[in-house]
Protein backbone atom coordinates (compact mmCIF):
# COMPACT_ATOMS: atom_id res chain seq x y z
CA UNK A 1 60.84 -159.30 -40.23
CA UNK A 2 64.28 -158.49 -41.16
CA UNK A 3 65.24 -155.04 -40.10
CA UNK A 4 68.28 -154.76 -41.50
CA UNK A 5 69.33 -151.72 -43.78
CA UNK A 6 67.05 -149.58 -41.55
CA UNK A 7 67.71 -146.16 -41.51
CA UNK A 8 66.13 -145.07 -38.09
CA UNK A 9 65.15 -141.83 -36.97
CA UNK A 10 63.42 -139.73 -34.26
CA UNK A 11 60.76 -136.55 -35.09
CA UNK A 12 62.45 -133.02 -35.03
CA UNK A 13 59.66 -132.53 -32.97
CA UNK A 14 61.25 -134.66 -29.99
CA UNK A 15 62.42 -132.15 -27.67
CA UNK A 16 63.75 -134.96 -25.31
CA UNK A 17 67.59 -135.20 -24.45
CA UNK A 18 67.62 -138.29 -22.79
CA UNK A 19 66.91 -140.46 -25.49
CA UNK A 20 63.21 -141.28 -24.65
CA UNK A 21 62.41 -141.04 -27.95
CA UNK A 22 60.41 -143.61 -30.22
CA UNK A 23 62.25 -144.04 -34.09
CA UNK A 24 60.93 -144.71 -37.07
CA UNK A 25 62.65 -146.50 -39.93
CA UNK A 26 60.38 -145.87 -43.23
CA UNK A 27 63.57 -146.67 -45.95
CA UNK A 28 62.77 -150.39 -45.90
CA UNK A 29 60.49 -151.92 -49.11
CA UNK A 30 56.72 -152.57 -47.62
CA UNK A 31 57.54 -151.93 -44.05
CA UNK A 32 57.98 -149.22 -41.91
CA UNK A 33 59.79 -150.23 -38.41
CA UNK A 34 59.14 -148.32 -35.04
CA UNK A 35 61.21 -148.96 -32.07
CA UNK A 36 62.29 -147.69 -28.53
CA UNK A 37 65.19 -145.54 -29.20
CA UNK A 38 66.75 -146.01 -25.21
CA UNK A 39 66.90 -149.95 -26.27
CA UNK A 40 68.06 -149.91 -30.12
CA UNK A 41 68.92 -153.49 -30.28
CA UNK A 42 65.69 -154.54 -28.02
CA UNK A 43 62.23 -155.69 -30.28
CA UNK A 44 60.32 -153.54 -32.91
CA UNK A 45 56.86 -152.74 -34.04
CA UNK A 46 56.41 -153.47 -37.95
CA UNK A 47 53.55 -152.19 -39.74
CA UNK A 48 52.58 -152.16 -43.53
CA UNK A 49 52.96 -148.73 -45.35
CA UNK A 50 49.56 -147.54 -45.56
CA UNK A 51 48.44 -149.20 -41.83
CA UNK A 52 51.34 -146.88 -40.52
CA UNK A 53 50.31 -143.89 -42.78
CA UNK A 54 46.63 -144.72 -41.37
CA UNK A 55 48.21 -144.56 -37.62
CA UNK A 56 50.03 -141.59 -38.40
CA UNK A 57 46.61 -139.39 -39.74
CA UNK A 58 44.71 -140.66 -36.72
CA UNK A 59 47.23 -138.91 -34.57
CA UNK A 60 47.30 -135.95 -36.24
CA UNK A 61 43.38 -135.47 -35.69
């Protein structure tokens, strides 16, 4: 998947200051991109829009 044009960020909710933080780049057409935010260049998750929104209500349970 090509990743470029992502716009990543991290939760407001991520209290960590050491960068230990997982991003999420939803600005991309009919993929949302999650990666480790201490190795920005390093591999990504990709999921489908509504698997991720899925993912996301599960954790919110």
């Amino acid at each position: 998947m090509d990743l470029t044009g992502a716009r990543w960020h991290k939760s407001t909710r991520s209290g960590s200051n050491q960068g230990a933080c997982v991003e999420v780049a939803s600005n991309l057409a009919d993929i949302v991109g999650v990666r480790d935010s201490k190795d920005p260049t390093g591999p990504a998750l990709v999921f489908g829009p509504t698997a991720w929104r899925a993912f996301v209500a599960q954790l919110s349970k």
